[in-house]
N, C-alpha and C. Protein backbone atom coordinates (compact mmCIF):
# COMPACT_ATOMS: atom_id res chain seq x y z
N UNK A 1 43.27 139.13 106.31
CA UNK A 1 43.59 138.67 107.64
C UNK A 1 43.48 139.83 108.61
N UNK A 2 42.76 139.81 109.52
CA UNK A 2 42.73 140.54 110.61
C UNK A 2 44.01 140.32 111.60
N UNK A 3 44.63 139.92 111.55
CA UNK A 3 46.02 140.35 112.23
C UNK A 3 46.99 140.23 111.64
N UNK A 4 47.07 140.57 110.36
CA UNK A 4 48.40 140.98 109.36
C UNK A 4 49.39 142.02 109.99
N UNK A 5 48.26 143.14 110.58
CA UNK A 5 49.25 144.67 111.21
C UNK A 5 49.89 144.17 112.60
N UNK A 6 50.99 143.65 112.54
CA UNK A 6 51.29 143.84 113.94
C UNK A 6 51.40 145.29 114.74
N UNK A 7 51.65 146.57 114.41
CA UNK A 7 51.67 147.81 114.36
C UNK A 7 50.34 147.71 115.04
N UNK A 8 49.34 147.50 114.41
CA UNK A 8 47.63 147.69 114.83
C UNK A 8 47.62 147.13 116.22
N UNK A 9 48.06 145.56 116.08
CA UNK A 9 48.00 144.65 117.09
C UNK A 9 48.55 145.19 118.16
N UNK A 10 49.82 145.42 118.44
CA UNK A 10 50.87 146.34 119.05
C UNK A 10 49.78 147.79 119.82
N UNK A 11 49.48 148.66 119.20
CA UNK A 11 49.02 149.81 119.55
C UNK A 11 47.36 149.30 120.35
N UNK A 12 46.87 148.67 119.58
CA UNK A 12 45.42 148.50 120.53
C UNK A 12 45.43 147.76 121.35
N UNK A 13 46.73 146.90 121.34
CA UNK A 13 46.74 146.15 123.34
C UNK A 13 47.43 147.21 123.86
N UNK A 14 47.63 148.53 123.43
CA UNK A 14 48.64 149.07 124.57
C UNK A 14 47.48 149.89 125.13
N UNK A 15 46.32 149.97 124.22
CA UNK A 15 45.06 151.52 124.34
C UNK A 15 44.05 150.72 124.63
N UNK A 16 43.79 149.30 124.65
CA UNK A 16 42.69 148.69 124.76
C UNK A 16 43.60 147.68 125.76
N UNK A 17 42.45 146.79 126.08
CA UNK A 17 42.85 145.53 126.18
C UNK A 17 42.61 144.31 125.32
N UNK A 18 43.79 143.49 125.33
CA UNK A 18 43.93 142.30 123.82
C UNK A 18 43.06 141.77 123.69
N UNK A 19 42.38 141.83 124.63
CA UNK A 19 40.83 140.98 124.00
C UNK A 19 40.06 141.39 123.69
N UNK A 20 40.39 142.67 123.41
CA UNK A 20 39.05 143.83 122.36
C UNK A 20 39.81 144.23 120.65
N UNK A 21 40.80 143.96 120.72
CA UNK A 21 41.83 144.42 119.57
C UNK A 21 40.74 143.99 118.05
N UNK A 22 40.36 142.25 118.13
CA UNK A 22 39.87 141.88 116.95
C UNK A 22 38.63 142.43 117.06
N UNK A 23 37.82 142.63 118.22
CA UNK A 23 36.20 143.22 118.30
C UNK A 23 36.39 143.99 117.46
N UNK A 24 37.42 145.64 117.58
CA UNK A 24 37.25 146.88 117.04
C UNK A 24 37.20 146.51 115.30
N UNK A 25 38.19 145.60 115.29
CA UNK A 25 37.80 145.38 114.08
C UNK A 25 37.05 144.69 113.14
N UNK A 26 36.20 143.84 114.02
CA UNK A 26 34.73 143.62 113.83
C UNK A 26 33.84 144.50 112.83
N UNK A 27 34.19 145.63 113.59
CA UNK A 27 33.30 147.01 113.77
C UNK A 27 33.57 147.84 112.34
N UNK A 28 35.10 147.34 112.00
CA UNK A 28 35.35 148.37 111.04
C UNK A 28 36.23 148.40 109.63
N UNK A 29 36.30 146.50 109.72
CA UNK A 29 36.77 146.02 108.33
C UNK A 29 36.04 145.26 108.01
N UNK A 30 35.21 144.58 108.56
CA UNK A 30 34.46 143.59 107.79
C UNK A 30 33.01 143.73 107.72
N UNK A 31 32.12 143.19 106.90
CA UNK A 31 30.69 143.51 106.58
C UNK A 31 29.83 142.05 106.03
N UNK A 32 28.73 142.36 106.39
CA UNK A 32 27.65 141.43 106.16
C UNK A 32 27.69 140.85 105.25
N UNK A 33 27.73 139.36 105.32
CA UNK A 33 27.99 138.98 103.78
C UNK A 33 29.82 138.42 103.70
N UNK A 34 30.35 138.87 104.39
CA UNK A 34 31.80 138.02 104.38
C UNK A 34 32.16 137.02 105.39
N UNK A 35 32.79 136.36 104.98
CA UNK A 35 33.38 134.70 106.12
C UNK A 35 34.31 135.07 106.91
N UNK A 36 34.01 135.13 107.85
CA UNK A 36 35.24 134.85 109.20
C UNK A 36 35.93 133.68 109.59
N UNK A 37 36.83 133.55 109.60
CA UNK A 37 37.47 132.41 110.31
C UNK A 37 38.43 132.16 111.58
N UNK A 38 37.88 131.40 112.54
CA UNK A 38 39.01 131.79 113.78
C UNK A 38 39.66 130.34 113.77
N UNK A 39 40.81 130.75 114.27
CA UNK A 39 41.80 129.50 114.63
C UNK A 39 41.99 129.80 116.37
N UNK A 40 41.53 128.66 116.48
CA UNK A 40 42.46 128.23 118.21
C UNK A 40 42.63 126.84 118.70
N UNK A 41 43.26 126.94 119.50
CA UNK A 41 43.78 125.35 119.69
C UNK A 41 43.23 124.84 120.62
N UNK A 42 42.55 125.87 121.51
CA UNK A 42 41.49 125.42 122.29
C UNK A 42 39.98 125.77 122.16
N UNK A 43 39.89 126.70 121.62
CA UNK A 43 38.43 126.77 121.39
C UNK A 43 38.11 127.98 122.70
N UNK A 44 39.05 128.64 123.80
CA UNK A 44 38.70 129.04 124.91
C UNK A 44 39.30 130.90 124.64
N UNK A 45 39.88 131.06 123.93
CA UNK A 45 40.39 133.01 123.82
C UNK A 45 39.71 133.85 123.54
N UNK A 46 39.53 134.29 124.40
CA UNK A 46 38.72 135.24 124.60
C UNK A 46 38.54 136.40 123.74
N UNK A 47 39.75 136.83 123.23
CA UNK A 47 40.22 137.47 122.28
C UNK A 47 39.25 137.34 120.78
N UNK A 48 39.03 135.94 121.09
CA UNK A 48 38.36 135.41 119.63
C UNK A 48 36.70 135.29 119.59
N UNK A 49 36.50 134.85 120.90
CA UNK A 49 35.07 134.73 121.58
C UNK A 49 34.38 136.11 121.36
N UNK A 50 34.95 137.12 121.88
CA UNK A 50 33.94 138.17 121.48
C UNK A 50 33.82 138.64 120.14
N UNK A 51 34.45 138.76 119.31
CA UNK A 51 34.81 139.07 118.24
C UNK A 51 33.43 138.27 117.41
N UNK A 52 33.74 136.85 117.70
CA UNK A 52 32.78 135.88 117.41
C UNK A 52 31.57 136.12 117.41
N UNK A 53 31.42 136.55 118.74
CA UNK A 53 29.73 137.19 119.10
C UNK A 53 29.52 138.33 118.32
N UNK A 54 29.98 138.84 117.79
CA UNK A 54 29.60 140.17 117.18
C UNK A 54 29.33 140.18 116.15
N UNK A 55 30.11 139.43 115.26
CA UNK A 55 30.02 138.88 114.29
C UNK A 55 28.86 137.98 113.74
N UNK A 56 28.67 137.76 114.84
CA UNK A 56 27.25 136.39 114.14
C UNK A 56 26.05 137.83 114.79
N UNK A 57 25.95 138.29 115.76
CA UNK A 57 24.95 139.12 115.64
C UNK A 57 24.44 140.56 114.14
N UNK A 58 25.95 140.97 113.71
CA UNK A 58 25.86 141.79 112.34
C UNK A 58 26.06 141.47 111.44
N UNK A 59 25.44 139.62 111.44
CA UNK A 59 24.94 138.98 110.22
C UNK A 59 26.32 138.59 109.41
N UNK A 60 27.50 138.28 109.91
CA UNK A 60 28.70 137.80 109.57
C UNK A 60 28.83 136.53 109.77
N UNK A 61 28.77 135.39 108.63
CA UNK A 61 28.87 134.03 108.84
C UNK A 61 30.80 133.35 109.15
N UNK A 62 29.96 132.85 110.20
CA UNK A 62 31.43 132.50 111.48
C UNK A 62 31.78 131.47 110.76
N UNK A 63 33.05 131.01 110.79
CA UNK A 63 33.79 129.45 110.88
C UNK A 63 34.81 129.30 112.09
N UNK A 64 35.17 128.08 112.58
CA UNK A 64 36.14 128.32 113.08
C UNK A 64 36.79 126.73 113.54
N UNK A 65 38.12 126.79 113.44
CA UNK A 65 38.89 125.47 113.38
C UNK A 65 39.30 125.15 114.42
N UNK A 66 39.09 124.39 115.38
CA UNK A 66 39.82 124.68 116.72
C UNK A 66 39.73 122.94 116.78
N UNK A 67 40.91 123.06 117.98
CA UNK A 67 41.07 121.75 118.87
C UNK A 67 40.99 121.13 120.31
N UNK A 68 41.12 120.58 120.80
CA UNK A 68 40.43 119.83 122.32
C UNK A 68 39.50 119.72 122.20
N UNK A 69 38.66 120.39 123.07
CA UNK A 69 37.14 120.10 123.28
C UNK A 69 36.74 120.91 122.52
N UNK A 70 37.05 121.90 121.98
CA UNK A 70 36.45 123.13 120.89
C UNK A 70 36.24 124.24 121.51
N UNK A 71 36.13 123.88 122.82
CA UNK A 71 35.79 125.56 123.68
C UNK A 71 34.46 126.22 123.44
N UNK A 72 34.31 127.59 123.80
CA UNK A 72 33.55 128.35 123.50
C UNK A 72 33.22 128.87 122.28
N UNK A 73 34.33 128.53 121.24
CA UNK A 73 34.05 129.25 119.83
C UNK A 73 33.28 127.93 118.93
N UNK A 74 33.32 126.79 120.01
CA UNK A 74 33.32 125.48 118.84
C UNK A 74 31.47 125.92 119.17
N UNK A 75 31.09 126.62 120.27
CA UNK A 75 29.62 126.78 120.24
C UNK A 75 29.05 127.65 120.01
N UNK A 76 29.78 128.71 119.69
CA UNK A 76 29.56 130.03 119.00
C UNK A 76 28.87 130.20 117.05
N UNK A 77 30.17 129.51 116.86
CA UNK A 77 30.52 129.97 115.43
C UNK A 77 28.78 129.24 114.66
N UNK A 78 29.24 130.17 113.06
CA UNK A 78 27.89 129.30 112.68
C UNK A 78 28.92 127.43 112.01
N UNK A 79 30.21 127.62 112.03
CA UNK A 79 30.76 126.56 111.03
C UNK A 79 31.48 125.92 112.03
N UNK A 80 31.64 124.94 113.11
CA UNK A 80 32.96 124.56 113.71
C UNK A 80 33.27 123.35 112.89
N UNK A 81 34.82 123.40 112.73
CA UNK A 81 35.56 122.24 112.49
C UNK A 81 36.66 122.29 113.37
N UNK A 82 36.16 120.76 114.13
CA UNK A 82 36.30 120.69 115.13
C UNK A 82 37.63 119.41 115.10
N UNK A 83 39.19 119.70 115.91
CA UNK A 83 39.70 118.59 115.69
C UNK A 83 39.80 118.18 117.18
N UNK A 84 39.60 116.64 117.60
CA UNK A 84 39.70 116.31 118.94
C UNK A 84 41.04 115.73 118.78
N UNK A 85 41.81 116.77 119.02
CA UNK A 85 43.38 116.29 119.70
C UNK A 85 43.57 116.94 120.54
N UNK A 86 44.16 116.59 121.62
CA UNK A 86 44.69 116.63 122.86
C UNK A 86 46.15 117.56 122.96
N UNK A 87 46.71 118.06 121.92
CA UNK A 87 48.27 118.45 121.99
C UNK A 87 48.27 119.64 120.88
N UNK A 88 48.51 120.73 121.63
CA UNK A 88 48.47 121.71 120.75
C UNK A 88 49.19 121.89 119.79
N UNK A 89 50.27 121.44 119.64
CA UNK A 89 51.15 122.03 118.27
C UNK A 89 50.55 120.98 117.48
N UNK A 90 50.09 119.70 117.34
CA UNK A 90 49.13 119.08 116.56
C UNK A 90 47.79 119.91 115.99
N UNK A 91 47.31 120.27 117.44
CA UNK A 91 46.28 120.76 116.38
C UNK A 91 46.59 122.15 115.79
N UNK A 92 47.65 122.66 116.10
CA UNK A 92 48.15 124.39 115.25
C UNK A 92 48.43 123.63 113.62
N UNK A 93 49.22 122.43 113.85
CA UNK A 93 49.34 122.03 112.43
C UNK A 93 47.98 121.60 111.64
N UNK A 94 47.28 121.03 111.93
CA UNK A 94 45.69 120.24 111.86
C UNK A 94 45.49 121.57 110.96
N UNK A 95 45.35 122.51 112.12
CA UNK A 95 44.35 123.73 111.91
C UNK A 95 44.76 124.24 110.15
N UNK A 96 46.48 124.81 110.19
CA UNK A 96 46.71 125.28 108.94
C UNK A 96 46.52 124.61 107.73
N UNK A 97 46.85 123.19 108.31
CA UNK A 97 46.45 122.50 106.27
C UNK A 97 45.34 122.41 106.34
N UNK A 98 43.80 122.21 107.20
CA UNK A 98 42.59 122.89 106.96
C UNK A 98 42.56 124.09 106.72
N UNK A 99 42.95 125.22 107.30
CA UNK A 99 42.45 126.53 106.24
C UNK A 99 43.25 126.56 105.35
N UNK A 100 44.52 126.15 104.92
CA UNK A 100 45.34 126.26 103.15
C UNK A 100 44.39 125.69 102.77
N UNK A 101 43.83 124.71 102.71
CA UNK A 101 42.76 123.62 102.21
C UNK A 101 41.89 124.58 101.54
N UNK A 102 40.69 125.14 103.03
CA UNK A 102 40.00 125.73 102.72
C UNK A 102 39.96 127.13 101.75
N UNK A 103 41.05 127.76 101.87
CA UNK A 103 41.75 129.06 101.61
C UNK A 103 41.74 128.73 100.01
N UNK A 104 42.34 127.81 99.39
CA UNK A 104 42.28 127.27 98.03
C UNK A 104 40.63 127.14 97.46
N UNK A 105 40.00 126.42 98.16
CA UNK A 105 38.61 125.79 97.82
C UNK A 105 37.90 127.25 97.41
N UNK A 106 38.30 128.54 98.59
CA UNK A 106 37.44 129.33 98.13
C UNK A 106 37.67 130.29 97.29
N UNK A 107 39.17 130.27 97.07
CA UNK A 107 39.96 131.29 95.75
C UNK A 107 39.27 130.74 94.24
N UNK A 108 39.13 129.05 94.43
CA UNK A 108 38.88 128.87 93.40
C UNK A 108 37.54 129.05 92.47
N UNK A 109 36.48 129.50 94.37
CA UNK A 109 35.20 129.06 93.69
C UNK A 109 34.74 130.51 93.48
N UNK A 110 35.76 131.51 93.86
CA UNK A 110 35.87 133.01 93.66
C UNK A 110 36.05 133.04 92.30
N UNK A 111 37.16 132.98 91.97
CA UNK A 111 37.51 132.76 90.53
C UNK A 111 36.59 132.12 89.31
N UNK A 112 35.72 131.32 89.69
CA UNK A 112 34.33 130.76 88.85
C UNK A 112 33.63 131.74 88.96
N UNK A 113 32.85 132.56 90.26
CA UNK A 113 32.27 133.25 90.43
C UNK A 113 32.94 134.96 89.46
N UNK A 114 33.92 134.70 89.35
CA UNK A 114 34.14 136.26 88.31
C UNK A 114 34.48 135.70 87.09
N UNK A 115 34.13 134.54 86.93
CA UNK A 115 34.37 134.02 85.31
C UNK A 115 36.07 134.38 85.37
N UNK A 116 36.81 134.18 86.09
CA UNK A 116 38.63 134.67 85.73
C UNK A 116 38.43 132.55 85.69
N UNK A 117 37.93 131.78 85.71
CA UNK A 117 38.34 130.53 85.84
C UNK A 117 37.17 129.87 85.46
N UNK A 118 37.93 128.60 84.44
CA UNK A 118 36.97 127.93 83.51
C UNK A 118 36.95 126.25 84.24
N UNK A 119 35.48 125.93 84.95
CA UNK A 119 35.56 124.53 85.49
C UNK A 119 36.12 123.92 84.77
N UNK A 120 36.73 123.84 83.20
CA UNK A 120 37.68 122.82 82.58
C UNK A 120 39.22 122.75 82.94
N UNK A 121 39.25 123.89 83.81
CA UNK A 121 40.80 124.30 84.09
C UNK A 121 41.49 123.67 85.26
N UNK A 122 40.46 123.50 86.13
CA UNK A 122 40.87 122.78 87.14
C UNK A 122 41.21 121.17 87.15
């Protein structure tokens, strides 16, 4: 998770501005070849939008779960799942049991992929 550190979070809105915080780390935890995922409830933060762009340009495949109209990230990303509800704490809930969902689907297909898990097990 890119915003696990609140410490991080904390210090680079005080030296940056918050809507560069996830860019930097664009730049310097993640790599070609790994899944991103953004959550918003509107599809419109900016915070997330650039990050987004950067990401799909250094070959980082986007997802992202958002709600209302989807915003700017719902036209960004390479993956939107898109929920059309109107009321945000609906779609904050929407959003999390789609990525637990997803979050499972891909531990598991990780786990096939290093042989730690036998398709009879599931």
């Amino acid at each position: 998770s890119l915003s696990e550190s609140t410490s991080y979070l904390t210090a680079a809105s005080n030296d940056v501005d918050f809507s560069e915080v996830y860019e930097i780390l664009i730049n310097t935890r993640v790599c070609k070849g790994d899944l991103l995922i953004f959550l918003s409830g509107s599809g419109n933060s900016i915070n997330l939008i650039k990050p987004a762009r950067i990401a799909k340009k250094v070959g980082i495949v986007t997802a992202a779960i958002v709600g209302y109209m989807g915003g700017g990230l719902k036209e960004i990303v390479d993956i939107p799942i898109h929920i059309d509800i109107q009321d945000m704490e609906i779609s904050e809930d929407a959003q999390m049991t789609i990525f637990h969902y997803l979050k499972q689907c891909l531990l598991v297909q990780y786990a096939f992929h290093l042989k730690l898990l036998n398709p009879d097990e599931v």
